[in-house]
N, C-alpha and C. Protein backbone atom coordinates (compact mmCIF):
# COMPACT_ATOMS: atom_id res chain seq x y z
N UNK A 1 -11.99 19.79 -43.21
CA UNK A 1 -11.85 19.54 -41.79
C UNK A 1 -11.87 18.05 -41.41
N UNK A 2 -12.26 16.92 -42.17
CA UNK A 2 -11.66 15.67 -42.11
C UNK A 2 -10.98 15.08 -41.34
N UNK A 3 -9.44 15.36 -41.82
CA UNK A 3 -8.58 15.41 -41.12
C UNK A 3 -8.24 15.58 -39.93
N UNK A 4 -8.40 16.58 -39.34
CA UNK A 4 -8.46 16.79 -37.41
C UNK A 4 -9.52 15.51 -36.66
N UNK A 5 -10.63 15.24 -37.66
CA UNK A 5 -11.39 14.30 -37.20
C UNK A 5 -10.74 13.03 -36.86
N UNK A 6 -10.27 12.93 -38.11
CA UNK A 6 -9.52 11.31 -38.62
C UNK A 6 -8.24 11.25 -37.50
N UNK A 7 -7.87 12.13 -36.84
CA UNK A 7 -6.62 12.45 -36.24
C UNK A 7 -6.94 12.30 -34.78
N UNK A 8 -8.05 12.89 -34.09
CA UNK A 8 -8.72 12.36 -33.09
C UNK A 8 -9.02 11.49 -32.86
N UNK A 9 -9.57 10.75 -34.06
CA UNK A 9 -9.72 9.24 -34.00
C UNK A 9 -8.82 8.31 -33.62
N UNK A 10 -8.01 8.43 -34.67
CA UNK A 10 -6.77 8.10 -34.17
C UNK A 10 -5.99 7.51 -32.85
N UNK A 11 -5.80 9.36 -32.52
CA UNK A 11 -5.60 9.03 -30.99
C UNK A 11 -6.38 8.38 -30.01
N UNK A 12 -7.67 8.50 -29.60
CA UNK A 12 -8.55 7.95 -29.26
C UNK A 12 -8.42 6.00 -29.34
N UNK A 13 -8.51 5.82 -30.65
CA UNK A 13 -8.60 4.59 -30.92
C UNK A 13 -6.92 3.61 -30.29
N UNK A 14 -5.95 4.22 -30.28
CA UNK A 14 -4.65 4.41 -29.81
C UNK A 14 -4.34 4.25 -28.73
N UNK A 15 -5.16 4.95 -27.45
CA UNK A 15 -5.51 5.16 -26.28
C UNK A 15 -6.16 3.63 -26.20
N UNK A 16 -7.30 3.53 -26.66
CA UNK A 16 -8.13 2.32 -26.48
C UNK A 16 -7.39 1.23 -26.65
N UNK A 17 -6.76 1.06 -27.82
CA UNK A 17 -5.60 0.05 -27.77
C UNK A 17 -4.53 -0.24 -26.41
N UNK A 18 -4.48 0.69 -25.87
CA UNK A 18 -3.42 0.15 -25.04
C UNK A 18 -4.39 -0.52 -23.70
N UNK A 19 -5.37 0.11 -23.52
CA UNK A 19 -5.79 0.03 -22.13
C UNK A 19 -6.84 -1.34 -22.13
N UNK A 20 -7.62 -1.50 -23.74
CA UNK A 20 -8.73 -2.98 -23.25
C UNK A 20 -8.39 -4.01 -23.45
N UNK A 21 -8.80 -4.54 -22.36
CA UNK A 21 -8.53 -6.49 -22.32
C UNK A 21 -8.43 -7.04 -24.10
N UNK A 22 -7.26 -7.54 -24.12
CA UNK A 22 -6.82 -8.32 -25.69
C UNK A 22 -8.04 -9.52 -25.78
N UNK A 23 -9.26 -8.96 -25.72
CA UNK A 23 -9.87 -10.58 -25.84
C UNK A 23 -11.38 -10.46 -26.77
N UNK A 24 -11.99 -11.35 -26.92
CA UNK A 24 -13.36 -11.05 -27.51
C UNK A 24 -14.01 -11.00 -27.02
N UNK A 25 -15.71 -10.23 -27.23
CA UNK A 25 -16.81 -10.38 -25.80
C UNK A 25 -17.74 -11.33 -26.62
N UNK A 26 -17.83 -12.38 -26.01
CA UNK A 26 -18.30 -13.60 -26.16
C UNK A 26 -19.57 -13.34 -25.21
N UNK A 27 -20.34 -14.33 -25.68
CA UNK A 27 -21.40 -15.05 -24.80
C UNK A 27 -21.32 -14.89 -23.16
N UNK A 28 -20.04 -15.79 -22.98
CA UNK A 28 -19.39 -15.87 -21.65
C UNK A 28 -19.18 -14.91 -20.87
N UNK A 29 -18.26 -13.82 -21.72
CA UNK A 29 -17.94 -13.11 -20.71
C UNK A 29 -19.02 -11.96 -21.07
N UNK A 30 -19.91 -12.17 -21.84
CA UNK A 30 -21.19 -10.94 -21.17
C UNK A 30 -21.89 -11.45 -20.20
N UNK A 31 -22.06 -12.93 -20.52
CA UNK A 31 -22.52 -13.19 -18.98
C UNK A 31 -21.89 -13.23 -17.72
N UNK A 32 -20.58 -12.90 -17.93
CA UNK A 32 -19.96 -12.62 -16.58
C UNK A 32 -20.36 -11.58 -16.13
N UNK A 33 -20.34 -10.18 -17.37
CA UNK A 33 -19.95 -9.24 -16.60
C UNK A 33 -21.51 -9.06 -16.19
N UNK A 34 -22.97 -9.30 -16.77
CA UNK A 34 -23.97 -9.44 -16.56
C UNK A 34 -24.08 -10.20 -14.92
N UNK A 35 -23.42 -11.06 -14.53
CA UNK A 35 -23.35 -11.67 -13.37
C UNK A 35 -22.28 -10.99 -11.97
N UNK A 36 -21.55 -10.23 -12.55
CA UNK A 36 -20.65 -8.96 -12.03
C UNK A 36 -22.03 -7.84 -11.32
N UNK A 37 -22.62 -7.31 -12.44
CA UNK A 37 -23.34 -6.45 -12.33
C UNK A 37 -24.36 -6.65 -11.59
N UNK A 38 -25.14 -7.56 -11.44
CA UNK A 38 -25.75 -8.09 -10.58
C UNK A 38 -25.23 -8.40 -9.23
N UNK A 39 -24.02 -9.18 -8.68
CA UNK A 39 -23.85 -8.78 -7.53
C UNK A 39 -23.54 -7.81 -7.03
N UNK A 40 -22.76 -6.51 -7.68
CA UNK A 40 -22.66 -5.47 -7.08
C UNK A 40 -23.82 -4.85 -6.98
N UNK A 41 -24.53 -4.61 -7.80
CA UNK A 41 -26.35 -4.32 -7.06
C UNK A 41 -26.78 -4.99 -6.18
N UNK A 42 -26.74 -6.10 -6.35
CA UNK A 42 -26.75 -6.81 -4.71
C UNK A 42 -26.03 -6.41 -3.38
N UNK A 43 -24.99 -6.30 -3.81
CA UNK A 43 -23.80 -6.12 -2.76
C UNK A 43 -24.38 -4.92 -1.99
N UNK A 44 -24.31 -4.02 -2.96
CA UNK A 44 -24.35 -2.57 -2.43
C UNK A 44 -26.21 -2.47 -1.67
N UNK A 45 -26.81 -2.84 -2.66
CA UNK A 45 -28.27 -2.84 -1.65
C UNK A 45 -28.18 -3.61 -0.24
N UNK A 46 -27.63 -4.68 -0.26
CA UNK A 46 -27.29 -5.37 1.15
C UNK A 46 -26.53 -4.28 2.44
N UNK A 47 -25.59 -3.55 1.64
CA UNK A 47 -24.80 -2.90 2.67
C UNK A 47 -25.52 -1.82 2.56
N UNK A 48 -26.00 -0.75 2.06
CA UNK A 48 -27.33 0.15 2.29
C UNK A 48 -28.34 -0.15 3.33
N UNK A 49 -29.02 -1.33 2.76
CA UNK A 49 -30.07 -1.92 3.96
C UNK A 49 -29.43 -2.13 5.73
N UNK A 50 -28.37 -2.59 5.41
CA UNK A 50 -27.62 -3.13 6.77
C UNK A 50 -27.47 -1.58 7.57
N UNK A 51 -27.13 -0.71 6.66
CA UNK A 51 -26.56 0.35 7.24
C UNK A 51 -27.50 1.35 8.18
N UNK A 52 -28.78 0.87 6.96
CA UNK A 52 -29.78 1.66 7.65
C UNK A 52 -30.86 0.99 8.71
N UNK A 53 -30.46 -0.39 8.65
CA UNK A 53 -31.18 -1.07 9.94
C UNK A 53 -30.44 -1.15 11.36
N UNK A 54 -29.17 -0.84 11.31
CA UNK A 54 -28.00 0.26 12.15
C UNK A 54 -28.15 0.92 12.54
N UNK A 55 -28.44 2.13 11.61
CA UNK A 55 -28.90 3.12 11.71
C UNK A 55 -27.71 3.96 11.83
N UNK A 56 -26.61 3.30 11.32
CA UNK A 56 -25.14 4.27 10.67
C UNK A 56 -25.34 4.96 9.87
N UNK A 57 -24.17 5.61 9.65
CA UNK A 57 -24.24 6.59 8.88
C UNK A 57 -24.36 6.58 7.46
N UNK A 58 -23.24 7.24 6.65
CA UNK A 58 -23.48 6.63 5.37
C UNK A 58 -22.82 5.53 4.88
N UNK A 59 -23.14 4.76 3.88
CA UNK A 59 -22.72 3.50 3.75
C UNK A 59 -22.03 3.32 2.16
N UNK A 60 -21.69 4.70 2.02
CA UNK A 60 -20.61 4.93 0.96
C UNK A 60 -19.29 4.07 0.75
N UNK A 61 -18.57 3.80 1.78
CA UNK A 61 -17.28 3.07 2.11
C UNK A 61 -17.18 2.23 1.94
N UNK A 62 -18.47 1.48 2.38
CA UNK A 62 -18.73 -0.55 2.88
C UNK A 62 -19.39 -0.37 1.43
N UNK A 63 -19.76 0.06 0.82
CA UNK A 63 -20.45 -0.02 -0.94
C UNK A 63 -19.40 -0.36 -1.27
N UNK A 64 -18.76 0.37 -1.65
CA UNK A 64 -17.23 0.60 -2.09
C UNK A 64 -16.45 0.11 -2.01
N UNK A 65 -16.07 -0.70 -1.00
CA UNK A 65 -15.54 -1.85 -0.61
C UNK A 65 -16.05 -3.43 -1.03
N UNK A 66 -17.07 -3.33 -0.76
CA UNK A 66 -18.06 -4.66 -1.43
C UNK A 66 -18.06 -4.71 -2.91
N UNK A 67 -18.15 -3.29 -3.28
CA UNK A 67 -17.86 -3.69 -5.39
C UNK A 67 -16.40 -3.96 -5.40
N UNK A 68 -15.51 -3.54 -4.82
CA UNK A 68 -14.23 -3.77 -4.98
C UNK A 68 -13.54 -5.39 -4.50
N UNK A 69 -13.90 -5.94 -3.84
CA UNK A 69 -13.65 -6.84 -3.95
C UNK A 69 -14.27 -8.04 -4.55
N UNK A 70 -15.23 -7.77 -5.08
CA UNK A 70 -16.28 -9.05 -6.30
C UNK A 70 -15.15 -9.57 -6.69
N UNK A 71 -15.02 -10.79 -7.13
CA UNK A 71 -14.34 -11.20 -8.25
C UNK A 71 -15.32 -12.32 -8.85
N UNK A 72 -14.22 -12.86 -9.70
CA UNK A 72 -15.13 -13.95 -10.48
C UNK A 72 -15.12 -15.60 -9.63
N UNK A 73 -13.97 -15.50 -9.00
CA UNK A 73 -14.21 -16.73 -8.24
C UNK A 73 -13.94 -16.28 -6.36
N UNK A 74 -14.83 -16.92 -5.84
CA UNK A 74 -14.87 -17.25 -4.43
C UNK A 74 -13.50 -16.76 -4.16
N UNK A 75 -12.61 -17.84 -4.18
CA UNK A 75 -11.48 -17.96 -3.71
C UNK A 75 -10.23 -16.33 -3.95
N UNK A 76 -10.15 -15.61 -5.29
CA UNK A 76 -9.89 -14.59 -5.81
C UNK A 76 -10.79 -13.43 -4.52
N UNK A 77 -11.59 -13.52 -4.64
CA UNK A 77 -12.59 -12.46 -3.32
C UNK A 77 -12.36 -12.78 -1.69
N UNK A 78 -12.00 -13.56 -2.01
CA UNK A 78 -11.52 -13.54 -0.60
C UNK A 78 -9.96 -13.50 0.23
N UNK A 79 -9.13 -13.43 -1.19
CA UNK A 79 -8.06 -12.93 -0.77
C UNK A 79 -8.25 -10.98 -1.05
N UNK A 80 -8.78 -10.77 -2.45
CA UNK A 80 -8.98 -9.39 -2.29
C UNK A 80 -9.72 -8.58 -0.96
N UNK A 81 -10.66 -9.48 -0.48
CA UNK A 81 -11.05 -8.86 0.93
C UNK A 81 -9.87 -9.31 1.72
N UNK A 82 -9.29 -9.68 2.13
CA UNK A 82 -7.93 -10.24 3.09
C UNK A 82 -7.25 -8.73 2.56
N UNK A 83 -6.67 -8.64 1.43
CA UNK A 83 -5.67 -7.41 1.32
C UNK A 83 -6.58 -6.05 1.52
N UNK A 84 -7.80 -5.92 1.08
CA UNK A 84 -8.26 -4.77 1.59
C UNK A 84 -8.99 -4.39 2.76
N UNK A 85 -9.19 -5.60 3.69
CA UNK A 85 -9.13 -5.26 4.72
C UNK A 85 -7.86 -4.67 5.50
N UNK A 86 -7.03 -6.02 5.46
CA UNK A 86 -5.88 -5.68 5.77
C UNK A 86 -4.97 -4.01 5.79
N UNK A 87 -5.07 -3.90 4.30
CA UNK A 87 -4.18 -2.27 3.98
C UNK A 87 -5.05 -1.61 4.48
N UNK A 88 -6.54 -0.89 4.26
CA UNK A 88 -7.25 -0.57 4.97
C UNK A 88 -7.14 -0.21 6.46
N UNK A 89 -6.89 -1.75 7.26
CA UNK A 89 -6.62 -1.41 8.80
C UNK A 89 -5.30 -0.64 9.10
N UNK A 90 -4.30 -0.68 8.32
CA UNK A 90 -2.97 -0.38 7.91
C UNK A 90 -3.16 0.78 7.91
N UNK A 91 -3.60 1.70 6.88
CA UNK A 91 -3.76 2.38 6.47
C UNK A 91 -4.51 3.73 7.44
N UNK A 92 -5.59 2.88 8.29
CA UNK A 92 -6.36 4.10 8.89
C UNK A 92 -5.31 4.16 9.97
N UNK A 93 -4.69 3.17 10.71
CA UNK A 93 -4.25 3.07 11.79
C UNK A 93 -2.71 3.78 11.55
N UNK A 94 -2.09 3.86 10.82
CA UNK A 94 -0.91 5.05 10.43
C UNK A 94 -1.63 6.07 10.59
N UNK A 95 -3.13 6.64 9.43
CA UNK A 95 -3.45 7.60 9.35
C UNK A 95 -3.83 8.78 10.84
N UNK A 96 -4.28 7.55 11.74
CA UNK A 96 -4.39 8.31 12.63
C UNK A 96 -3.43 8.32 13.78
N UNK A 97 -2.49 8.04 14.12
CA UNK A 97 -1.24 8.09 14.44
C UNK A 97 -0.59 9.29 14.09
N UNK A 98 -0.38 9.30 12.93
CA UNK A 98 0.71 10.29 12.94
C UNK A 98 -0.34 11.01 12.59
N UNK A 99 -1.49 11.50 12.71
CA UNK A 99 -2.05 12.77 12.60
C UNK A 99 -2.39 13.45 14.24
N UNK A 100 -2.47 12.25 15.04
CA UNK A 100 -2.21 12.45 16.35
C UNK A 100 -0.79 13.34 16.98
N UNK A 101 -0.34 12.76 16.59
CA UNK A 101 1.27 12.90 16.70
C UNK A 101 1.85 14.41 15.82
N UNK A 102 1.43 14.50 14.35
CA UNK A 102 1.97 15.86 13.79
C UNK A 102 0.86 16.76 13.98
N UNK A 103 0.22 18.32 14.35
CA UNK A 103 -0.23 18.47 14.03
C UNK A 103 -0.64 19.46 13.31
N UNK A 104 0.49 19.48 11.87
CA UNK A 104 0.58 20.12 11.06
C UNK A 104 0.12 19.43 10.34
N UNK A 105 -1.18 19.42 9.58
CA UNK A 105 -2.02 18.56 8.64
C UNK A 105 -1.59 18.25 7.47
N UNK A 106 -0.96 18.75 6.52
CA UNK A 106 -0.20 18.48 5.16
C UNK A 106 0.88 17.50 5.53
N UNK A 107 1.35 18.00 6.31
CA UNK A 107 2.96 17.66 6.93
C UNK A 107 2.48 15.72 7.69
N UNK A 108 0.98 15.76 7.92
CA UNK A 108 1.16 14.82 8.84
C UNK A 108 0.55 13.59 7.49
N UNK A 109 -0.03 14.42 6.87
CA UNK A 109 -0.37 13.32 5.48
C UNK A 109 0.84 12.76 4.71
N UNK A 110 1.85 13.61 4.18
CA UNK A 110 3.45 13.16 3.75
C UNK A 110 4.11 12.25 4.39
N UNK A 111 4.08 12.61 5.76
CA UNK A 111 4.90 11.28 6.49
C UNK A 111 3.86 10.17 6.72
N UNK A 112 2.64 10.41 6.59
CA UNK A 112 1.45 9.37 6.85
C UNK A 112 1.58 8.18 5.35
N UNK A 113 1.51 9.58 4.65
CA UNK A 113 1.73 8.18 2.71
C UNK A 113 3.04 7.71 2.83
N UNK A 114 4.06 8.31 3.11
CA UNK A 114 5.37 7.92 3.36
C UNK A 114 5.35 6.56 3.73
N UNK A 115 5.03 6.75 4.98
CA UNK A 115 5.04 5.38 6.09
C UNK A 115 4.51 4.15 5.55
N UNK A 116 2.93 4.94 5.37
CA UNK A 116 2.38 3.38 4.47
C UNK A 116 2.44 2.64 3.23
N UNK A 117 3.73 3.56 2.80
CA UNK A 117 4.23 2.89 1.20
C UNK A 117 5.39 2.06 1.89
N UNK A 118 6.19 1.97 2.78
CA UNK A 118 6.77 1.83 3.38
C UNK A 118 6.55 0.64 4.67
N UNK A 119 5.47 0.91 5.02
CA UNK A 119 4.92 -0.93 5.82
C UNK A 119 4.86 -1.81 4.34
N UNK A 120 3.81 -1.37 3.19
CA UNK A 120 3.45 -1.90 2.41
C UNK A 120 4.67 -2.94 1.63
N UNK A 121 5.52 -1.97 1.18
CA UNK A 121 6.80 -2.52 0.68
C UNK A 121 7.97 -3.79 1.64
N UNK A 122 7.44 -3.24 3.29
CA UNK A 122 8.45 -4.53 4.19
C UNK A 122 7.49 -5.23 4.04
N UNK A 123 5.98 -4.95 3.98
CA UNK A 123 5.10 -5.90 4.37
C UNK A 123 4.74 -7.09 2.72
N UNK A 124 5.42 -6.65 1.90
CA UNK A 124 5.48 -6.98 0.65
C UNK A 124 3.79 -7.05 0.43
N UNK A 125 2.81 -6.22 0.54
CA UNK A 125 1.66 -6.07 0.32
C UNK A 125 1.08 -5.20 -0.98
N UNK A 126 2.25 -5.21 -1.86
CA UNK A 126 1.92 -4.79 -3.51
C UNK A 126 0.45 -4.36 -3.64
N UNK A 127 -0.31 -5.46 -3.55
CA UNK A 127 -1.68 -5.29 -4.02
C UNK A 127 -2.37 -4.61 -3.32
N UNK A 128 -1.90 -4.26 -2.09
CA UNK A 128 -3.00 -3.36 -1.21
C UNK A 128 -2.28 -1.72 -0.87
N UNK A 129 -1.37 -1.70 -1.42
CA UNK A 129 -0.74 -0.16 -1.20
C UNK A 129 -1.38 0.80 -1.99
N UNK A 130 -2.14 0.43 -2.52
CA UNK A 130 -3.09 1.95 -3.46
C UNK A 130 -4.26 1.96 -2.15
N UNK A 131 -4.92 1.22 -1.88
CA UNK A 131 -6.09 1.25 -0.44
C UNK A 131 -5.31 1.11 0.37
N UNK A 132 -4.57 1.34 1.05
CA UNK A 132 -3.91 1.67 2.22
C UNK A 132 -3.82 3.50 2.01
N UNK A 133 -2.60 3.58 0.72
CA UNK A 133 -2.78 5.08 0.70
C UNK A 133 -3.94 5.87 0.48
N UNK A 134 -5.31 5.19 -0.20
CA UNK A 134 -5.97 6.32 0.04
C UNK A 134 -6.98 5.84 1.36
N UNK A 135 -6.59 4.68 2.25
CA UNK A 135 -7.06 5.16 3.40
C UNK A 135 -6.34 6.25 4.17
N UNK A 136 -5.28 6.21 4.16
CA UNK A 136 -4.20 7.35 4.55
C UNK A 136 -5.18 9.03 4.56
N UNK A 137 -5.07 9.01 2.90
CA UNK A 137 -5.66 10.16 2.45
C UNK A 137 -7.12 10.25 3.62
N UNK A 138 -8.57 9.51 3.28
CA UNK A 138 -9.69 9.41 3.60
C UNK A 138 -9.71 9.93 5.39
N UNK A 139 -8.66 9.52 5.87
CA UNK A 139 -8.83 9.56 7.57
C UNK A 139 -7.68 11.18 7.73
N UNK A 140 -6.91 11.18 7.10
CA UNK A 140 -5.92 12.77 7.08
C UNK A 140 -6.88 13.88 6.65
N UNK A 141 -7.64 13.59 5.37
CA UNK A 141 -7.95 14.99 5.26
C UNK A 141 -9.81 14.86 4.99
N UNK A 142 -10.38 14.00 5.63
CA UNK A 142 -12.02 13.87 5.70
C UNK A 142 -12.04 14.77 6.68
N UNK A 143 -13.42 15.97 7.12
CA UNK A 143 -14.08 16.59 7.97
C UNK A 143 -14.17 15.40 9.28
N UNK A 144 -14.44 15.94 10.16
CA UNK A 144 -14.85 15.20 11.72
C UNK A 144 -13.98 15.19 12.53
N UNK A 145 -14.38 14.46 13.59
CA UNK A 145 -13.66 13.76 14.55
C UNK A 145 -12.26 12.71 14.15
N UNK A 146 -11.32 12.68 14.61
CA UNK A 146 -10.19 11.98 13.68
C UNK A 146 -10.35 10.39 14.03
N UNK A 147 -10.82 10.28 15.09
CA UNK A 147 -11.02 8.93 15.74
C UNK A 147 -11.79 8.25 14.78
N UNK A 148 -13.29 8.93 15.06
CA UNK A 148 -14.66 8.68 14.63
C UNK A 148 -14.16 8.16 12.88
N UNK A 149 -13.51 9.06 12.10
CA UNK A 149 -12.83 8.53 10.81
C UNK A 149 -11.95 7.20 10.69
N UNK A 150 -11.52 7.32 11.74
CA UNK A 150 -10.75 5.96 11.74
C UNK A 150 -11.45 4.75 11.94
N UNK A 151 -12.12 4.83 12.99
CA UNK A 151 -13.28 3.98 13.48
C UNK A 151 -14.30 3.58 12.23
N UNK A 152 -15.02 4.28 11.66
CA UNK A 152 -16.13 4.42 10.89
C UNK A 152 -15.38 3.90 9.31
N UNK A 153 -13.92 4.61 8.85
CA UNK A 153 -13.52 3.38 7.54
C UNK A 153 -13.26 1.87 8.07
N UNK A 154 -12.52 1.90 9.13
CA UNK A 154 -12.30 0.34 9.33
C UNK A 154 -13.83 -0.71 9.07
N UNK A 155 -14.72 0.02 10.12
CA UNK A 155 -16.07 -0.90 9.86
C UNK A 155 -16.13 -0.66 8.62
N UNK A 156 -16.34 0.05 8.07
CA UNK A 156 -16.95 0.38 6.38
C UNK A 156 -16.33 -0.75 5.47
N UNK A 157 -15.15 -0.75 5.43
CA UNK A 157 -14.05 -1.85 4.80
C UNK A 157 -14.41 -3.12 5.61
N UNK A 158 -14.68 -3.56 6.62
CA UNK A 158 -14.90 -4.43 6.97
C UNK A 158 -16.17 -5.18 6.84
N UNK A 159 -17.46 -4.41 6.74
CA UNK A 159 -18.54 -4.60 6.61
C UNK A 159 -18.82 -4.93 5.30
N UNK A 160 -18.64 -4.06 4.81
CA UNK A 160 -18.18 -4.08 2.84
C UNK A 160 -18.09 -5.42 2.19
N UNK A 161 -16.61 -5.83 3.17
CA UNK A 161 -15.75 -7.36 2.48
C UNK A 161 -16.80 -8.39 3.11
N UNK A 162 -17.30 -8.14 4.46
CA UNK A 162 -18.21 -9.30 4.67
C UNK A 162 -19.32 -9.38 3.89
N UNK A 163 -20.11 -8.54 3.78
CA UNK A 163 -21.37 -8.53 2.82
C UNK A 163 -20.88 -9.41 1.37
N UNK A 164 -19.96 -9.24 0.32
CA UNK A 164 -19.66 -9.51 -0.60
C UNK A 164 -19.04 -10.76 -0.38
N UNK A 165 -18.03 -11.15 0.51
CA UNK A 165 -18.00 -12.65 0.43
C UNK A 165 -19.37 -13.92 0.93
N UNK A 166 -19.73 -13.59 1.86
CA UNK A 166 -20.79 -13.93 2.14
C UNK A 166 -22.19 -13.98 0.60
N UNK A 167 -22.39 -13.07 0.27
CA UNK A 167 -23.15 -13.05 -1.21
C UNK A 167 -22.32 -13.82 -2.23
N UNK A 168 -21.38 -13.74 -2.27
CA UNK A 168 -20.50 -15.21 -3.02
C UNK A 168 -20.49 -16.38 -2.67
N UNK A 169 -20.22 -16.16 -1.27
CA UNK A 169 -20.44 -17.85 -0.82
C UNK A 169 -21.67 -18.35 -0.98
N UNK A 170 -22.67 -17.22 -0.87
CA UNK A 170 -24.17 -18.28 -1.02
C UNK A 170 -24.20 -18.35 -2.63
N UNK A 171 -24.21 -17.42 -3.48
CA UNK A 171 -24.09 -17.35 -5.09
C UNK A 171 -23.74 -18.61 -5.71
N UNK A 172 -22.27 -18.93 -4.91
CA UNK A 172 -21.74 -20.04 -5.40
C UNK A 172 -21.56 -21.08 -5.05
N UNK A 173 -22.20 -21.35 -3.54
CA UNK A 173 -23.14 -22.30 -3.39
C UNK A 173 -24.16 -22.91 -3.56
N UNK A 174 -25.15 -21.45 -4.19
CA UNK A 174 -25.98 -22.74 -5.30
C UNK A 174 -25.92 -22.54 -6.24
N UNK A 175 -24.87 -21.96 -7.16
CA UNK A 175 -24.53 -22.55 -8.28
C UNK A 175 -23.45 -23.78 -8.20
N UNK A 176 -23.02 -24.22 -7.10
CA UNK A 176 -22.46 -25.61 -7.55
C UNK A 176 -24.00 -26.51 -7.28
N UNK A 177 -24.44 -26.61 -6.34
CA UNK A 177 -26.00 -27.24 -6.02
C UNK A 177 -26.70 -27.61 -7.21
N UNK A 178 -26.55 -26.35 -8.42
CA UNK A 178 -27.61 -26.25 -9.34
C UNK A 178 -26.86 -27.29 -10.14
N UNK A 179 -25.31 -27.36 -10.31
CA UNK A 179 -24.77 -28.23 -11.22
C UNK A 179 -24.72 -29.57 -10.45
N UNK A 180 -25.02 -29.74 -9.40
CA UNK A 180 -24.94 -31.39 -8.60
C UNK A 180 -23.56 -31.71 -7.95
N UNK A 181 -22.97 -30.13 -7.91
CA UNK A 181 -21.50 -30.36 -7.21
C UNK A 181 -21.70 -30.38 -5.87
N UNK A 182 -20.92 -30.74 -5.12
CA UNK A 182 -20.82 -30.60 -3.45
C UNK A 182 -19.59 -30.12 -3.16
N UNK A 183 -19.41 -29.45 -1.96
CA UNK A 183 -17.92 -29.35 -1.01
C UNK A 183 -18.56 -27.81 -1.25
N UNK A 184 -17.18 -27.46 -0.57
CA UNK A 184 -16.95 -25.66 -0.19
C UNK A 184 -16.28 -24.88 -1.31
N UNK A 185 -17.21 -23.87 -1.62
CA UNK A 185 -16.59 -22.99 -3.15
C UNK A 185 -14.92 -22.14 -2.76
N UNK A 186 -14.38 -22.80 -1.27
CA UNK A 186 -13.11 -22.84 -1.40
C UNK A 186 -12.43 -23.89 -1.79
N UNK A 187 -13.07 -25.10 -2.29
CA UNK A 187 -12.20 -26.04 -2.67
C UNK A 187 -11.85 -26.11 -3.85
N UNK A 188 -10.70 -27.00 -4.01
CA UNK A 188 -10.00 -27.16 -5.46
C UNK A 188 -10.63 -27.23 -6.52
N UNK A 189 -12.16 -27.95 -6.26
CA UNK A 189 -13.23 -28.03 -7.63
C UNK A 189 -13.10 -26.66 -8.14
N UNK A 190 -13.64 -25.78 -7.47
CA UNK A 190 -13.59 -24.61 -7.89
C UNK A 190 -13.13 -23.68 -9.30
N UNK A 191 -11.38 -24.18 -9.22
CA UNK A 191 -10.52 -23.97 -9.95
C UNK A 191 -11.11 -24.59 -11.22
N UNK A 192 -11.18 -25.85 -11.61
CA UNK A 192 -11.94 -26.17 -12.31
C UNK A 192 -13.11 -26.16 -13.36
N UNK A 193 -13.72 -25.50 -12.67
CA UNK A 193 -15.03 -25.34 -13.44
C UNK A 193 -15.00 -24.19 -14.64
């Protein structure tokens, strides 16, 4: 029985080949992702706490949003919050439109993904047409009020991207401090380092 083993493996190992980063895990980048991991525990406890000193609801979305846009530099996170806010607002604001408008619910999700593959593409917004469509999805076929859904992802996505740039900007404000750099971790130094 060997064989079937060795053959699984195989595939498996095959699979793995195509999909992980071509690189080595160094020093560096465990301490990235060690420094990854850490702000999204941050991130997400920030938007938990916020949510519940609110006294909103759940704070599933704005989590979700805040790990999703981390990156490794300032500048990278804050265009990813720009596009996922952006598709996001896109996204709920079709969603509830034409669910207003059809109200045949399947029927109003088809022309709803339709549409927003379709701003996305005039809007040449590549990077944000997967969160646009599944804001689409999230506000078409979530339980509630249709408004209240619309209303409640926009803040969520919005709250989300602020928490996480904000925890970057201070992050990496004093980590330039700690190195004796000055200026704004939007500036060109940045690139650099």
């Amino acid at each position: 029985m060997p064989a079937p083993r060795h053959a699984v493996s195989l595939v498996v190992m095959s699979i793995l080949a195509q999909i992980q980063a071509q690189r080595p895990t160094t020093r560096a980048t465990l301490f990235e992702s060690c420094a990854y991991a850490a702000q999204a525990v941050i991130a997400t406890t920030l938007v938990i706490g916020l949510y519940r000193w609110m006294g909103a609801g759940s704070a599933m979305w704005a989590a979700v949003s805040a790990v999703l846009v981390l990156q490794p530099r300032f500048h990278h996170s804050l265009a990813a919050s720009a596009i996922r806010v952006i598709a996001n607002l896109l996204g709920a604001g079709i969603g509830v439109i034409i669910t207003l408008a059809v109200p045949h619910r399947i029927l109003a999700e088809v022309i709803a993904l339709t549409l927003i593959v379709l701003v996305c593409e005039f809007g040449r917004l590549d990077a944000g047409v997967r969160s646009a469509c599944a804001s689409v999805l999230i506000i078409t076929m979530a339980p509630g009020s249709l408004i209240e859904r619309g209303i409640e992802r926009a803040t969520a996505v919005c709250v989300g991207c602020a928490v996480a740039l904000t925890l970057q900007f201070a992050l990496y404000g004093l980590l330039r401090l700690s190195k004796g750099q000055t200026g704004s971790p939007l500036g060109p130094s940045v690139d650099a380092e």
